[in-house]
PDB file of N, CA and C in Angstrom:
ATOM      1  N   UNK A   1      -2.617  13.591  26.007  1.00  0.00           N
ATOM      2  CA  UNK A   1      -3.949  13.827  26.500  1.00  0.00           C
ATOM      3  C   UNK A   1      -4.479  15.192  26.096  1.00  0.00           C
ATOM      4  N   UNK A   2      -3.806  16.018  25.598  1.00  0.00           N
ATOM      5  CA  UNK A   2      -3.920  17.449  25.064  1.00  0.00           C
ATOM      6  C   UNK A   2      -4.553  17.450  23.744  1.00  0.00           C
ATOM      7  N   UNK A   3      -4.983  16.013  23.033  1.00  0.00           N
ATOM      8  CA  UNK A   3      -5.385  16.376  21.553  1.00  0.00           C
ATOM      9  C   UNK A   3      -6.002  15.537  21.535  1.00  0.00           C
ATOM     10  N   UNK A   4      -7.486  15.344  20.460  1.00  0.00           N
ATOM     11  CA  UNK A   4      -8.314  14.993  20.772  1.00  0.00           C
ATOM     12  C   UNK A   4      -7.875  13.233  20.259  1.00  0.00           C
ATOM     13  N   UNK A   5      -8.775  12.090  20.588  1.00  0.00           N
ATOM     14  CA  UNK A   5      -8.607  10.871  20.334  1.00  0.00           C
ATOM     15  C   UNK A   5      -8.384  10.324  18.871  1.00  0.00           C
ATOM     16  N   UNK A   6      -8.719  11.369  18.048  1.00  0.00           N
ATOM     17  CA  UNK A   6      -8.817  11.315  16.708  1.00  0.00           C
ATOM     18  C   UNK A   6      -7.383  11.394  16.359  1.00  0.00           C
ATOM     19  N   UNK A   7      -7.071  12.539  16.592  1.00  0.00           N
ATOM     20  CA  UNK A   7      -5.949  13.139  16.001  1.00  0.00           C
ATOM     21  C   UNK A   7      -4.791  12.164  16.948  1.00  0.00           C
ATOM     22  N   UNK A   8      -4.671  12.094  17.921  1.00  0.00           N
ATOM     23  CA  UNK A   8      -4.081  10.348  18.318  1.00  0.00           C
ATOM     24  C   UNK A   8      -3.277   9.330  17.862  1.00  0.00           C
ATOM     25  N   UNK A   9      -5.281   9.060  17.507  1.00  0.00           N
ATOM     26  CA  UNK A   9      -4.666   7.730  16.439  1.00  0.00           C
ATOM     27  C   UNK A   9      -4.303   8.081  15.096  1.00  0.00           C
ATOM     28  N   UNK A  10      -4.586   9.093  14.774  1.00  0.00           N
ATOM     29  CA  UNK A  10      -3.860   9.126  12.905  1.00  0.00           C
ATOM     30  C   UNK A  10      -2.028   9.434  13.630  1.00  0.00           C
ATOM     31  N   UNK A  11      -2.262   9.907  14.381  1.00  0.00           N
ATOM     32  CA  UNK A  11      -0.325  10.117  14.617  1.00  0.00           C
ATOM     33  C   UNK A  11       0.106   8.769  15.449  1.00  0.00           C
ATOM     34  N   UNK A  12      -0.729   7.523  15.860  1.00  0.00           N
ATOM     35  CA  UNK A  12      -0.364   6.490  16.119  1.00  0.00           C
ATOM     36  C   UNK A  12      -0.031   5.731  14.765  1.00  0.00           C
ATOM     37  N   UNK A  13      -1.064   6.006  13.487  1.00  0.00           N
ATOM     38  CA  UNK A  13      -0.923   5.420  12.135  1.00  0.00           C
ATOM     39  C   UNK A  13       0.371   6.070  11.971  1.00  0.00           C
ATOM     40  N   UNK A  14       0.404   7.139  11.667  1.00  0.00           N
ATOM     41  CA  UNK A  14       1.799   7.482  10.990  1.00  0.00           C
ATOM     42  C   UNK A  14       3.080   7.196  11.647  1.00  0.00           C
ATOM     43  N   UNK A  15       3.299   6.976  12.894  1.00  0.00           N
ATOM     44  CA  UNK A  15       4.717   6.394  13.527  1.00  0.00           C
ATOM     45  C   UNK A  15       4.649   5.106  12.988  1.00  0.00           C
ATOM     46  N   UNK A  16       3.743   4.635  13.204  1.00  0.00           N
ATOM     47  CA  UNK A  16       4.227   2.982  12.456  1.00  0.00           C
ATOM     48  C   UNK A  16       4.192   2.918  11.053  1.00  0.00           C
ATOM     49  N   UNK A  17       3.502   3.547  10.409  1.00  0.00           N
ATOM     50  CA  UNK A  17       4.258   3.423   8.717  1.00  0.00           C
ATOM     51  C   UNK A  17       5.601   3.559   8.823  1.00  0.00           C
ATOM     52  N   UNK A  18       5.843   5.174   9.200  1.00  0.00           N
ATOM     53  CA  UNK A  18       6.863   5.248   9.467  1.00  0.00           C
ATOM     54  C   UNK A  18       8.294   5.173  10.262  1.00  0.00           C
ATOM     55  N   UNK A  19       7.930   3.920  10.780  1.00  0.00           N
ATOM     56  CA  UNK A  19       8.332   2.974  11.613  1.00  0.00           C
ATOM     57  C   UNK A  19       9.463   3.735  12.916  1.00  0.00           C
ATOM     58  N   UNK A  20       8.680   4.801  13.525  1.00  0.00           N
ATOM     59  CA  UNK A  20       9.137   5.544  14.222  1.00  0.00           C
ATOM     60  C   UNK A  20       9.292   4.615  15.570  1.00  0.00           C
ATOM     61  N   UNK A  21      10.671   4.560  16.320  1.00  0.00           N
ATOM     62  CA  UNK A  21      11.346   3.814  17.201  1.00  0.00           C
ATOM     63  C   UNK A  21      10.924   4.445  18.859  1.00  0.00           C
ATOM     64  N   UNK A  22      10.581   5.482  18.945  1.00  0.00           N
ATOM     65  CA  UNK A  22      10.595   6.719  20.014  1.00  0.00           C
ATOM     66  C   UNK A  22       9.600   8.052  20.000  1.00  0.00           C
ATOM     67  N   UNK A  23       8.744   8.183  21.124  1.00  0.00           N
ATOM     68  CA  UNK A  23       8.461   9.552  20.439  1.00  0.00           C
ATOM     69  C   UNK A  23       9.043  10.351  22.172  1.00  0.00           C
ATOM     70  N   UNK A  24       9.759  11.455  22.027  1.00  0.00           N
ATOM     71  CA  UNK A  24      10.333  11.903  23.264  1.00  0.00           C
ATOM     72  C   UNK A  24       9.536  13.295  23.657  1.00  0.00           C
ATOM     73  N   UNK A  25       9.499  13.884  24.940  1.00  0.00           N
ATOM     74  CA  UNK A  25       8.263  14.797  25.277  1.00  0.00           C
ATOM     75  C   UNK A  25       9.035  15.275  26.476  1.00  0.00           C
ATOM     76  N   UNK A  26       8.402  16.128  27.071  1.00  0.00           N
ATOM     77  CA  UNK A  26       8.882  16.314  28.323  1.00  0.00           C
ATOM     78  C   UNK A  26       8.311  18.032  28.713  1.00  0.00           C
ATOM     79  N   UNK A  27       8.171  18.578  29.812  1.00  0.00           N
ATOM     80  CA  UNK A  27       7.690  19.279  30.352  1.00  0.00           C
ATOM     81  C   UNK A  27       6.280  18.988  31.335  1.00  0.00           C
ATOM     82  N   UNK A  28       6.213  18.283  31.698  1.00  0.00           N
ATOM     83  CA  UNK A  28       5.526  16.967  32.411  1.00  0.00           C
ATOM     84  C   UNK A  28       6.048  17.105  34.319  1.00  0.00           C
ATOM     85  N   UNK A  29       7.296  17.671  34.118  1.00  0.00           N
ATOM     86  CA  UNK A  29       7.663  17.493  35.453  1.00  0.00           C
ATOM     87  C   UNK A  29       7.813  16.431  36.314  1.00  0.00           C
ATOM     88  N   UNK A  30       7.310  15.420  35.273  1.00  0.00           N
ATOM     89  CA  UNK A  30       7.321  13.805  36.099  1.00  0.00           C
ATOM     90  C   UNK A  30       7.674  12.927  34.573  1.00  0.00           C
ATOM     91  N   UNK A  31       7.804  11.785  35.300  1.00  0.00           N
ATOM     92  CA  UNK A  31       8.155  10.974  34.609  1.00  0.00           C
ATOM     93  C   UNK A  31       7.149   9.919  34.146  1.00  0.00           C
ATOM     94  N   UNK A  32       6.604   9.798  32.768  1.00  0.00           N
ATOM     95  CA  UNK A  32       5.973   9.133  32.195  1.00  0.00           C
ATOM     96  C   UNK A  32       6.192   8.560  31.057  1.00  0.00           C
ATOM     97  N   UNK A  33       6.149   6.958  31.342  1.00  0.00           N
ATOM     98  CA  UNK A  33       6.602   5.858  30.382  1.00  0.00           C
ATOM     99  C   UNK A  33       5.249   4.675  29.971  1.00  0.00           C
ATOM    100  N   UNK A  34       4.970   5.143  28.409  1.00  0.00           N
ATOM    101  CA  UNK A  34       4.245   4.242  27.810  1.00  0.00           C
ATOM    102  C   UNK A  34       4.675   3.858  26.603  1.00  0.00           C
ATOM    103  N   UNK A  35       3.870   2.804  26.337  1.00  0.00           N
ATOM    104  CA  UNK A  35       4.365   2.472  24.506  1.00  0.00           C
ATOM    105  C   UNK A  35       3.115   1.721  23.851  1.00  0.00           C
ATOM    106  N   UNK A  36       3.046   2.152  22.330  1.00  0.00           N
ATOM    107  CA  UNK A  36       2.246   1.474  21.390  1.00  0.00           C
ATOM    108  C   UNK A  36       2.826   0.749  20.871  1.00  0.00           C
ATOM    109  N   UNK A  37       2.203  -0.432  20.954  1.00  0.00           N
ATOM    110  CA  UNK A  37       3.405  -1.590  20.426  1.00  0.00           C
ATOM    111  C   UNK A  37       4.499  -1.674  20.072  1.00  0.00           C
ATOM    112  N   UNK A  38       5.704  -1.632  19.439  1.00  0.00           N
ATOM    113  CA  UNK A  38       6.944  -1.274  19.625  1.00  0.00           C
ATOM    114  C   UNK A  38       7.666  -0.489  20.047  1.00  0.00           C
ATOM    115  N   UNK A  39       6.035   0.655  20.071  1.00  0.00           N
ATOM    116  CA  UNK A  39       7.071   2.639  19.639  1.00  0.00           C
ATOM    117  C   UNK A  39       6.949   2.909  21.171  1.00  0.00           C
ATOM    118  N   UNK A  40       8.252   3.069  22.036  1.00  0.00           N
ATOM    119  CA  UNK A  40       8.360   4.032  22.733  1.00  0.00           C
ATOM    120  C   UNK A  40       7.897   4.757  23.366  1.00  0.00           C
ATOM    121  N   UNK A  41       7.391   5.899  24.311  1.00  0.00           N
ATOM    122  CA  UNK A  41       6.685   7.160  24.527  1.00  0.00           C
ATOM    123  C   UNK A  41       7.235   7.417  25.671  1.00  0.00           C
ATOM    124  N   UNK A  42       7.750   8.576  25.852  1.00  0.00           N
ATOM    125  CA  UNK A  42       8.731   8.799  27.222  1.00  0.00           C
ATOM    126  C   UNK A  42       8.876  10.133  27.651  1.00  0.00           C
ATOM    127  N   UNK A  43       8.121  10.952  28.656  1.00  0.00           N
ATOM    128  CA  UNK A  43       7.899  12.279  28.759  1.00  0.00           C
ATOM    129  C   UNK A  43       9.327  12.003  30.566  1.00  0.00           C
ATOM    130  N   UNK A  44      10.650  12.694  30.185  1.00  0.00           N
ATOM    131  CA  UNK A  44      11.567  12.743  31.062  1.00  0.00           C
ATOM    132  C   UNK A  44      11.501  12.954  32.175  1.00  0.00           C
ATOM    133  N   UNK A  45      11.915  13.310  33.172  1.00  0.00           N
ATOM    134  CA  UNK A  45      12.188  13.716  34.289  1.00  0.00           C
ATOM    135  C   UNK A  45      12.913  15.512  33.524  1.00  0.00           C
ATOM    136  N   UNK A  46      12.780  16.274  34.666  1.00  0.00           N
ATOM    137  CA  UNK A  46      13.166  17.447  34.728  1.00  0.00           C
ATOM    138  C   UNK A  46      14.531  17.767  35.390  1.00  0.00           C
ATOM    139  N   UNK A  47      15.211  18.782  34.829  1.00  0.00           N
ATOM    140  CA  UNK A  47      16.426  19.188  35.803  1.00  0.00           C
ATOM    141  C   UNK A  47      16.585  20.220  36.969  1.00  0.00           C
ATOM    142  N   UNK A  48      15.128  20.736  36.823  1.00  0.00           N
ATOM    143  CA  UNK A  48      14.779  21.662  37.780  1.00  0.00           C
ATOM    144  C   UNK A  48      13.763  21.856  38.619  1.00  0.00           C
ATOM    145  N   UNK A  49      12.779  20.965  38.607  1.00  0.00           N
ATOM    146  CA  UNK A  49      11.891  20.301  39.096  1.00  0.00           C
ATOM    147  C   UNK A  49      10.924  19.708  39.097  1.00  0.00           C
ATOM    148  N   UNK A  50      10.829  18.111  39.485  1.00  0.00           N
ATOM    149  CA  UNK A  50       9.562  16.979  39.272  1.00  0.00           C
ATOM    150  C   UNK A  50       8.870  17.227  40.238  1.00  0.00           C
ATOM    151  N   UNK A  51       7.518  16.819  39.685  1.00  0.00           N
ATOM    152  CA  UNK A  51       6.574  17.050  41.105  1.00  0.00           C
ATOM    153  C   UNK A  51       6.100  15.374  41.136  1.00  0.00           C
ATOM    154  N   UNK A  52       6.886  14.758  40.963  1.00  0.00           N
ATOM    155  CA  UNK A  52       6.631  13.208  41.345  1.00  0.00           C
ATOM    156  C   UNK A  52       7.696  12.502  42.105  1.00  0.00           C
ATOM    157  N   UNK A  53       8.477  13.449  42.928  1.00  0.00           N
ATOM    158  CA  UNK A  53       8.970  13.050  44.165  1.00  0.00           C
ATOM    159  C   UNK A  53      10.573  12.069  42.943  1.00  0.00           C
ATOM    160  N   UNK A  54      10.241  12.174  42.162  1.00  0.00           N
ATOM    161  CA  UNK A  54      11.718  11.462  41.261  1.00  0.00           C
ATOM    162  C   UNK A  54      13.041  13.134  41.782  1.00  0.00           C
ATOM    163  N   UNK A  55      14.717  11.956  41.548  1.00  0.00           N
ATOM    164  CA  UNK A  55      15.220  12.921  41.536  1.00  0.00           C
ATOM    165  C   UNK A  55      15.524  13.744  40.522  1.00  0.00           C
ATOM    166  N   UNK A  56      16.181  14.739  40.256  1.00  0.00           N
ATOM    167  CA  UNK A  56      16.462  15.315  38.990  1.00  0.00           C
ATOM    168  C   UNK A  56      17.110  15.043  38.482  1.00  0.00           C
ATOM    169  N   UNK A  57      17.342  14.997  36.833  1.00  0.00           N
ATOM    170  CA  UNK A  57      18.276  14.829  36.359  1.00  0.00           C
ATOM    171  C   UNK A  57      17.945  14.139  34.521  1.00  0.00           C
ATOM    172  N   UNK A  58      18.666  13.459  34.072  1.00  0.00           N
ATOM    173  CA  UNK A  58      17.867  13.561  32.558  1.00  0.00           C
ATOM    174  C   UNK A  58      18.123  11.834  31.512  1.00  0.00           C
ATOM    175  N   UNK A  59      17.535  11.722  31.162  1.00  0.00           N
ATOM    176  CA  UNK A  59      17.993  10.138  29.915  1.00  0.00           C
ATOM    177  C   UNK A  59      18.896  10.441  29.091  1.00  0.00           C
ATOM    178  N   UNK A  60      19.616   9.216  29.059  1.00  0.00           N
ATOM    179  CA  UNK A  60      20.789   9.462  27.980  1.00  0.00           C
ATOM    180  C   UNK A  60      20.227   8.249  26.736  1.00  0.00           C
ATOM    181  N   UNK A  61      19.943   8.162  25.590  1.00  0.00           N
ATOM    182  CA  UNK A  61      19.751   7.013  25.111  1.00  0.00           C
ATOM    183  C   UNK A  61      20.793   6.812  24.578  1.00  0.00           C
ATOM    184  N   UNK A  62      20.922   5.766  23.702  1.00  0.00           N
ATOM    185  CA  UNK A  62      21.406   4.742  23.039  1.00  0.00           C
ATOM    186  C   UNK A  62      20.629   4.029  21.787  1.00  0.00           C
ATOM    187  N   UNK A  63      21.377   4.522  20.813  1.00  0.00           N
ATOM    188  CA  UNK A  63      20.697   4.458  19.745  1.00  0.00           C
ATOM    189  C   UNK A  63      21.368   3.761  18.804  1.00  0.00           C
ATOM    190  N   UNK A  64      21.206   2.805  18.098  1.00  0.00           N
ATOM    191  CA  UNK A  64      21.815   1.633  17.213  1.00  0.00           C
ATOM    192  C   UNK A  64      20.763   1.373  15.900  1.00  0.00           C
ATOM    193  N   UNK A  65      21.839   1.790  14.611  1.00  0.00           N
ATOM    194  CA  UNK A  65      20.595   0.962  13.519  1.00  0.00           C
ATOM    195  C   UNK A  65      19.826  -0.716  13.567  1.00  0.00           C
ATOM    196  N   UNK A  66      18.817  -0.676  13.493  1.00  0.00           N
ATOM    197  CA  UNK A  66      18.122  -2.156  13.772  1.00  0.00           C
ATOM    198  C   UNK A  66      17.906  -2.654  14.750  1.00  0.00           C
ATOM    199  N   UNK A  67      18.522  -1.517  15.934  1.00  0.00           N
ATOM    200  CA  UNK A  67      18.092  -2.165  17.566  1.00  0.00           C
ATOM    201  C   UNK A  67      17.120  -0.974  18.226  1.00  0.00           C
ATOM    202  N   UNK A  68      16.131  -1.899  18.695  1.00  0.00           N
ATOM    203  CA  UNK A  68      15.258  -0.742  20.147  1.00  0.00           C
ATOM    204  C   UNK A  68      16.104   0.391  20.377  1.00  0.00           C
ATOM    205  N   UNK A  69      15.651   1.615  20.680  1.00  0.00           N
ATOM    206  CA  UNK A  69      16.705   2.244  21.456  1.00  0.00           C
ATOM    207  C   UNK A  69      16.577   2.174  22.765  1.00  0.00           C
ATOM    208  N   UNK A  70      17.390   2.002  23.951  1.00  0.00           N
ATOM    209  CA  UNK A  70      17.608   2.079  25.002  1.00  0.00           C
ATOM    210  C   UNK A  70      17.883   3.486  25.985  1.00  0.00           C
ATOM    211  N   UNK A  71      17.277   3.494  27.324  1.00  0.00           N
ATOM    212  CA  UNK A  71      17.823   4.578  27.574  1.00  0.00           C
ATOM    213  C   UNK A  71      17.705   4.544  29.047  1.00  0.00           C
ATOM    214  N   UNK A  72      18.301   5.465  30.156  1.00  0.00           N
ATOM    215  CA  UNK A  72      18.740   5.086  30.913  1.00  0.00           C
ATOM    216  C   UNK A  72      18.946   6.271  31.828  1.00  0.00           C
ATOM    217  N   UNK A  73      18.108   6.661  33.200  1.00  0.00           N
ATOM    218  CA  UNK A  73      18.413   7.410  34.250  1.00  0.00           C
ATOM    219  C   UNK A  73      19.628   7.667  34.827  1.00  0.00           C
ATOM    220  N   UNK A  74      20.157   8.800  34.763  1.00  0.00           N
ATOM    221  CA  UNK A  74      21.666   9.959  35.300  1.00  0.00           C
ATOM    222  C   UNK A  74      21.169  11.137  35.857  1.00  0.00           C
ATOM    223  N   UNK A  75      20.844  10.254  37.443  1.00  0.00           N
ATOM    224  CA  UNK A  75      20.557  11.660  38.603  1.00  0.00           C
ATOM    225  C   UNK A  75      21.781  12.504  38.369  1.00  0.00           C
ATOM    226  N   UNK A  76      21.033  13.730  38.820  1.00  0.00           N
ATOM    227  CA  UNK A  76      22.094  14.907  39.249  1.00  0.00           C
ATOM    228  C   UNK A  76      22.680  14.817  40.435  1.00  0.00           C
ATOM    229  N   UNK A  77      23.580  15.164  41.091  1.00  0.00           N
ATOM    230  CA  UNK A  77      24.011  14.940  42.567  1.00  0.00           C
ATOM    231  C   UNK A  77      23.921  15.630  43.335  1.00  0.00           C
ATOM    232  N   UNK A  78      23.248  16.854  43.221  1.00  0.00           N
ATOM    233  CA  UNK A  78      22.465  17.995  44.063  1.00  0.00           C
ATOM    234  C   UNK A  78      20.882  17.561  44.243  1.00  0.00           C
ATOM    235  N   UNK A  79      20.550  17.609  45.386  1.00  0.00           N
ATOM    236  CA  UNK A  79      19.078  17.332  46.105  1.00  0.00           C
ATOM    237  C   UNK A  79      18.264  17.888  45.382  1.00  0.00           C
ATOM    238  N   UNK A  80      17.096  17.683  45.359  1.00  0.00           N
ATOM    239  CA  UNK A  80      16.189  18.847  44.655  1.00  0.00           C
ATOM    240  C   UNK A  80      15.579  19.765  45.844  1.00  0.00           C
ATOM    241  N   UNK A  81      15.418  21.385  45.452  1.00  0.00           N
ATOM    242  CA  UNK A  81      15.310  22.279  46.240  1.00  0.00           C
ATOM    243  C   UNK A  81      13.640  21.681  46.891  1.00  0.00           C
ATOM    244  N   UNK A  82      13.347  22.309  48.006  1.00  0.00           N
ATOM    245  CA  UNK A  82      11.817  22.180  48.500  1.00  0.00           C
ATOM    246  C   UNK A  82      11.248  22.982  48.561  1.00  0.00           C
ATOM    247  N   UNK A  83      11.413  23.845  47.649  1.00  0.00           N
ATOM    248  CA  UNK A  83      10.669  25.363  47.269  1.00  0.00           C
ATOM    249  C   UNK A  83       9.643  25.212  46.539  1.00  0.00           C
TER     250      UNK A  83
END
């Protein structure tokens, strides 16, 4: 949402030429999951603090030639502070 609609879609064109599987982000503090038709888009969770009430902690993917990549929530086991 930081760049204008233009510039967007030419970097929506170029992941799919270049048949980009994922695009990964994060500093978001929350967790946000979208995708353009095949590709991915996944801004993490934080290890030090979400402000979307998620717990902390981070994705591990899983990555295979010719398959989706997969990936998969590993809370931390300490609470998050309420500071």
């Amino acid at each position: 949402m930081n760049l204008p609609k233009e510039k967007r879609a030419e970097l929506l064109t170029l992941f799919e030429r270049y048949q980009v599987a994922a695009v990964l982000g994060g500093h978001t503090h929350k967790l946000i999951l979208n995708s353009y038709n095949i590709i991915q888009m996944v801004n993490g969770e934080a290890t030090s603090r979400n402000l979307d009430s998620r717990p902390l902690g981070f994705r591990v993917w899983h990555v295979q030639h010719q398959v989706i990549p997969r990936h998969e929530f590993v809370a931390l086991d300490q609470p998050a502070s309420q500071n």
